[in-house]
C-alpha atoms as a PDB file:
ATOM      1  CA  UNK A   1     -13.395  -8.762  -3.412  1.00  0.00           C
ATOM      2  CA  UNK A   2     -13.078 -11.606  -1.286  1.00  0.00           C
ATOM      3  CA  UNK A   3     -16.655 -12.139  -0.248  1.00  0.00           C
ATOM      4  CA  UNK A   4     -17.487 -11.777  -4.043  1.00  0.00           C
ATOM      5  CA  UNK A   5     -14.997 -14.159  -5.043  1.00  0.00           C
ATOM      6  CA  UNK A   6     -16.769 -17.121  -2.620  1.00  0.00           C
ATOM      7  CA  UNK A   7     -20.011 -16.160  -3.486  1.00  0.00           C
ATOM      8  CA  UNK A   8     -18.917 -16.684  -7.224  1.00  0.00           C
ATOM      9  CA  UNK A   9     -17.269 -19.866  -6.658  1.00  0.00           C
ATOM     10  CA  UNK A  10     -20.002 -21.252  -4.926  1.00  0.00           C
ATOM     11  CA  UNK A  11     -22.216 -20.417  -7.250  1.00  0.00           C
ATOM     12  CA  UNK A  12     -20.693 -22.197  -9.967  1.00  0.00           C
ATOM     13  CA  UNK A  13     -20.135 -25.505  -7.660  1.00  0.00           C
ATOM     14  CA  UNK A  14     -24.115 -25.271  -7.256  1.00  0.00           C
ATOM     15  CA  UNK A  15     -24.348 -24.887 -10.475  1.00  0.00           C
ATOM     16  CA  UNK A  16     -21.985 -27.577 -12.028  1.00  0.00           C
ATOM     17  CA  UNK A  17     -23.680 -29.501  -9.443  1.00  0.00           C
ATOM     18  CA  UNK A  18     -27.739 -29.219 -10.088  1.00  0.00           C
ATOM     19  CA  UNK A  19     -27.351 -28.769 -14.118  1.00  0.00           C
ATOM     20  CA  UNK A  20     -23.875 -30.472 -15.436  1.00  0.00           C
ATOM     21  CA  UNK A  21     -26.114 -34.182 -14.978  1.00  0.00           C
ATOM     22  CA  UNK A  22     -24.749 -37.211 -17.062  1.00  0.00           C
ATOM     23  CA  UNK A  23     -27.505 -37.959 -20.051  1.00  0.00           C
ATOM     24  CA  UNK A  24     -29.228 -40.762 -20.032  1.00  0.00           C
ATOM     25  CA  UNK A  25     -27.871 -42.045 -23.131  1.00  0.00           C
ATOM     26  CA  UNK A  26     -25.029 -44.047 -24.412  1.00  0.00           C
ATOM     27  CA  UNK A  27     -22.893 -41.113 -24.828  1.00  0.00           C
ATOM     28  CA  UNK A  28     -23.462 -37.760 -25.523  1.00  0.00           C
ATOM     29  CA  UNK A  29     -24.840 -36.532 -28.442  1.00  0.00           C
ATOM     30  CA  UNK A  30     -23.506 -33.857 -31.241  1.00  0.00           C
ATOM     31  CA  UNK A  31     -25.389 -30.881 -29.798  1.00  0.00           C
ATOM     32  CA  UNK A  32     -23.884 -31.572 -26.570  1.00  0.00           C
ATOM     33  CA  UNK A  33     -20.764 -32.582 -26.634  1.00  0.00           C
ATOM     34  CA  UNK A  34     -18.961 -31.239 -22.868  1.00  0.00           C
ATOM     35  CA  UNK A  35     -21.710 -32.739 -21.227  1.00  0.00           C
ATOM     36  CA  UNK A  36     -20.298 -35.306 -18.928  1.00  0.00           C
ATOM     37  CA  UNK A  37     -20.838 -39.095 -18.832  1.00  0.00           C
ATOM     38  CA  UNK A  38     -20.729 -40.088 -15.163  1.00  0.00           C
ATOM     39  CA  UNK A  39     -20.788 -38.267 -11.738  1.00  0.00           C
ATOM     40  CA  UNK A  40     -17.423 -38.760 -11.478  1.00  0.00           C
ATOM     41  CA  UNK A  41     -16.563 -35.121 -13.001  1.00  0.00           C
ATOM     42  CA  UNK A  42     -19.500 -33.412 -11.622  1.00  0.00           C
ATOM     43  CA  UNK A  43     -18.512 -34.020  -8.156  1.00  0.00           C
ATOM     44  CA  UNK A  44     -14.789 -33.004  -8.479  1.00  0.00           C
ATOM     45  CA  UNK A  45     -15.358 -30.321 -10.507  1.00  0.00           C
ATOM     46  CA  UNK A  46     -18.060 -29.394  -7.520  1.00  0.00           C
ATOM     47  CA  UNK A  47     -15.713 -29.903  -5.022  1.00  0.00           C
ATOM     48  CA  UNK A  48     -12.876 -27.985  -6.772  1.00  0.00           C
ATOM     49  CA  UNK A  49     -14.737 -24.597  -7.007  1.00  0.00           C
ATOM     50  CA  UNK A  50     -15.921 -25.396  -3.237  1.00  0.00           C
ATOM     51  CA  UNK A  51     -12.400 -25.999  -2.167  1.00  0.00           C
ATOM     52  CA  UNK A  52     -10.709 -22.876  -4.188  1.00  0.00           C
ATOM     53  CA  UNK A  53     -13.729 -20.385  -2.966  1.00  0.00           C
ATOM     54  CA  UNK A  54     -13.031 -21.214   0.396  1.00  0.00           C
ATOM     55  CA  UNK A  55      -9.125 -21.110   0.218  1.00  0.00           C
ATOM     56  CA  UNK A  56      -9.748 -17.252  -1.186  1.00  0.00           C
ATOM     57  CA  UNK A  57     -12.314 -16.682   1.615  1.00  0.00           C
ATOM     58  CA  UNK A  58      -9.709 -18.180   4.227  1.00  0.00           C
ATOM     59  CA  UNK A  59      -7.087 -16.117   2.832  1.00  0.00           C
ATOM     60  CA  UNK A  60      -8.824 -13.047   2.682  1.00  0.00           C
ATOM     61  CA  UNK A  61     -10.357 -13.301   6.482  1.00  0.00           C
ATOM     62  CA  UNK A  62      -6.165 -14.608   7.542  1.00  0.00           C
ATOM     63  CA  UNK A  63      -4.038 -12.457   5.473  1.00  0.00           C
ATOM     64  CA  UNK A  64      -5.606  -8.737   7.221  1.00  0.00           C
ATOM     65  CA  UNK A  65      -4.765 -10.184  10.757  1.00  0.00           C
ATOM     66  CA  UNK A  66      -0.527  -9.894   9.265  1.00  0.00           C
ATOM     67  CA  UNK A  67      -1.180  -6.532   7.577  1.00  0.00           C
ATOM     68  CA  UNK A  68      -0.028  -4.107  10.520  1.00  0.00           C
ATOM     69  CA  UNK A  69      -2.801  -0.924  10.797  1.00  0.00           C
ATOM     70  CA  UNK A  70      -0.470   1.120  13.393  1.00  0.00           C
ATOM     71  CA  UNK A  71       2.870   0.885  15.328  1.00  0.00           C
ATOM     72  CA  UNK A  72       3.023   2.563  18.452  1.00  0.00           C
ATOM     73  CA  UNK A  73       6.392   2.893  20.463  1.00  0.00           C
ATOM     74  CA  UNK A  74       5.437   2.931  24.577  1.00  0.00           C
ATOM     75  CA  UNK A  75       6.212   5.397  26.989  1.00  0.00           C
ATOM     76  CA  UNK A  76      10.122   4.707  27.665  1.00  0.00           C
ATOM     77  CA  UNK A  77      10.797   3.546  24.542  1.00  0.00           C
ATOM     78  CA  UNK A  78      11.428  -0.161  25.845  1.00  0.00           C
ATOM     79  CA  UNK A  79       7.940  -1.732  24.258  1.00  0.00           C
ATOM     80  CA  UNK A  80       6.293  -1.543  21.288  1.00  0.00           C
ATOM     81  CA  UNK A  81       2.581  -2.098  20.486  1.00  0.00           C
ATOM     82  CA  UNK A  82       1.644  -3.725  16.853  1.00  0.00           C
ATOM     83  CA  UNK A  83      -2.221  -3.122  15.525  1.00  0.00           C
ATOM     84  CA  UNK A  84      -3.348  -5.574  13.105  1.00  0.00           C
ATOM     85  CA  UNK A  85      -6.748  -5.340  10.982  1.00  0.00           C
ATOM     86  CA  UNK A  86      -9.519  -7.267  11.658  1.00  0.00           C
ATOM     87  CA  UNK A  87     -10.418 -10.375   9.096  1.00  0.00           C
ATOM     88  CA  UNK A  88     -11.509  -9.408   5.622  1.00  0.00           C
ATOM     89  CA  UNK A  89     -10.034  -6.227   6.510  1.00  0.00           C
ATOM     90  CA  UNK A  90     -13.056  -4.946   8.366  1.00  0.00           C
ATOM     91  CA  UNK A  91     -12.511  -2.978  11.854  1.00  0.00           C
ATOM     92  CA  UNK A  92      -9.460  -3.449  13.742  1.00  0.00           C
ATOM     93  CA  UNK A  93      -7.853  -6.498  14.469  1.00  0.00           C
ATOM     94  CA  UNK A  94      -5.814  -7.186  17.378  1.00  0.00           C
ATOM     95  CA  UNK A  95      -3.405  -5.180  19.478  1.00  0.00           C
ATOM     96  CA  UNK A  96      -0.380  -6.526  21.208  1.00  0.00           C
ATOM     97  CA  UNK A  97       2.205  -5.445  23.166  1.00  0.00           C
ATOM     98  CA  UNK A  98       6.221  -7.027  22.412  1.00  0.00           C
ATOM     99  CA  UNK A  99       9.388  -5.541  23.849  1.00  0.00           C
ATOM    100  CA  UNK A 100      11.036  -3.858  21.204  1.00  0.00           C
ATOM    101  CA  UNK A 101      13.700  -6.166  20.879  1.00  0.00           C
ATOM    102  CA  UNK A 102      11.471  -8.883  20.178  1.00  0.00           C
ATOM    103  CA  UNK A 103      10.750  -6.998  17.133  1.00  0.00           C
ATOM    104  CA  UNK A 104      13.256  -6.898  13.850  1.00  0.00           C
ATOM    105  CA  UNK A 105      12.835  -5.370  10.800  1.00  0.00           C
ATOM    106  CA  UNK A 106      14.005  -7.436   7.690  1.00  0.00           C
ATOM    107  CA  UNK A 107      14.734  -4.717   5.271  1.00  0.00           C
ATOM    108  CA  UNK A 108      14.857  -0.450   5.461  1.00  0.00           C
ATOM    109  CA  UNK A 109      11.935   1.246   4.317  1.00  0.00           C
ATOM    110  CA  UNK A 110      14.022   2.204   1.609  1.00  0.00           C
ATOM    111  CA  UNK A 111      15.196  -1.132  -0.020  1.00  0.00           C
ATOM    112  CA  UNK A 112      11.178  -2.429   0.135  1.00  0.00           C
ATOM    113  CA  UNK A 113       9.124  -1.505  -2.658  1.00  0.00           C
ATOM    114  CA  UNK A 114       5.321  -1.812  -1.299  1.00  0.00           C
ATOM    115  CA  UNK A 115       5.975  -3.515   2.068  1.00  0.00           C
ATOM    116  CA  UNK A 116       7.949  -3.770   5.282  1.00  0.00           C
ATOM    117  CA  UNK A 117       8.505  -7.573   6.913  1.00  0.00           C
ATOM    118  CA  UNK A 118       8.181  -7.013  10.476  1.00  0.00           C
ATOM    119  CA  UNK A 119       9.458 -10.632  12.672  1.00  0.00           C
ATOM    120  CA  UNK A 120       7.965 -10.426  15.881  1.00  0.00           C
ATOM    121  CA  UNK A 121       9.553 -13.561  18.483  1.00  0.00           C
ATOM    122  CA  UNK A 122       6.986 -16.179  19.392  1.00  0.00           C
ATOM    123  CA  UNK A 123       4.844 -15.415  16.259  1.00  0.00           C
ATOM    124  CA  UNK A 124       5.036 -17.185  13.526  1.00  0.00           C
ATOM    125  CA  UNK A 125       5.375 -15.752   9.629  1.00  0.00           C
ATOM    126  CA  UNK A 126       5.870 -11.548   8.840  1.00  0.00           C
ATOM    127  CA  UNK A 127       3.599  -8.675   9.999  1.00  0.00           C
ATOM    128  CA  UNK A 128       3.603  -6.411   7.108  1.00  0.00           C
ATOM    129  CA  UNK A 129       3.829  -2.484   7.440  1.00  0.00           C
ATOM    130  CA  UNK A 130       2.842  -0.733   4.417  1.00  0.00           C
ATOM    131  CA  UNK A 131       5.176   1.724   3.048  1.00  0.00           C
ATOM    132  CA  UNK A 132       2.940   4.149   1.843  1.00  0.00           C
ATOM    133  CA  UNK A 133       1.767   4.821   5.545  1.00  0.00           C
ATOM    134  CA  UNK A 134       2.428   7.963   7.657  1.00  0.00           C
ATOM    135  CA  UNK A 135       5.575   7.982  10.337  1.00  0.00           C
ATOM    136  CA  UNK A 136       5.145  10.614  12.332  1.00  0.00           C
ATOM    137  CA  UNK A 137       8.769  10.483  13.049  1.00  0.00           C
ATOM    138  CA  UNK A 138      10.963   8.601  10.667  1.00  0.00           C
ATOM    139  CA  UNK A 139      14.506   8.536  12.056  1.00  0.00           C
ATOM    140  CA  UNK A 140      13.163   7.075  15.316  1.00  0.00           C
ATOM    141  CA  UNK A 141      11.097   4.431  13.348  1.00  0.00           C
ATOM    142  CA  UNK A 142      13.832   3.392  11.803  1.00  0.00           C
ATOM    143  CA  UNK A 143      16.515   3.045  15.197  1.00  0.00           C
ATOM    144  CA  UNK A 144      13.535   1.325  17.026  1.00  0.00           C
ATOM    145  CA  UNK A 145      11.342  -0.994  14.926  1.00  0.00           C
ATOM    146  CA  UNK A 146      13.193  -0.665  11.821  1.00  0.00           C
ATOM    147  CA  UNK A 147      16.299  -1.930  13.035  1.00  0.00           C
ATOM    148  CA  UNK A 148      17.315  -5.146  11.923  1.00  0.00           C
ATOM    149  CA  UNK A 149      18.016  -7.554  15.352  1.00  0.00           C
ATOM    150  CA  UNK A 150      18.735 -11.467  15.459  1.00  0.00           C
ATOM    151  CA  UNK A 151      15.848 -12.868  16.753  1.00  0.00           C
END
């Protein structure tokens, strides 16, 4: 979706660049009458779809690396390691490894209706957890990561 949305907005900046050219003329003329008069509103309406296909691209390749792909709690239950997805969503992101109470859940599974807000110390904005994945054990999810801590 995201790759198709920048290659659709920079289409139509290439576009409104080569083809959207002032005429010649005094003004324009009856059969075309949204063709502009100066380069004035080629170039920002260029530089808009430039600048809003590669927000979406930037969003798309930034907003996988806070969507959480797999919770682990560590062998003596003091750590916890967080997988993240790789940008666009492709592959897997990166793994890291924060003592558990670093890690505070902002609402129960049960209050959320798609997502869980994970805030991780040090790390700035939420890691999301989607509620629709698998816990293997769901009482212990939700006295260890799911717990709410001040942070």
């Amino acid at each position: 979706f995201c790759a198709g949305q920048g290659l659709f907005w920079t289409y139509l900046a290439h576009f409104a660049f080569t083809e959207l050219r002032p005429t010649p003329g005094p003004g324009p003329g009856p059969d075309d009458p949204l063709r502009p008069r100066d380069h004035k509103w080629r170039f920002g309406f260029t530089a808009s779809c430039l600048t809003l296909g590669s927000l979406i691209v930037a969003a798309g390749c930034l907003f996988p690396l806070r969507a959480v792909r797999r919770v682990t709690l560590l062998r003596g239950g003091a750590e916890v390691a967080i997988s993240t997805h790789g940008p666009l969503g492709l592959g897997q992101g990166p793994t890291f490894t924060v003592p558990l109470r670093h890690v505070s859940c902002r609402s129960h599974r049960s209050e959320v209706p798609a997502a869980i807000p994970l805030k991780v110390k040090g790390r700035p904005f939420f890691f999301l957890l989607d509620k629709r994945g698998q816990l293997c054990h769901p009482r212990l999810f939700d006295i260890t990561v799911g717990a709410y801590r001040k942070l």
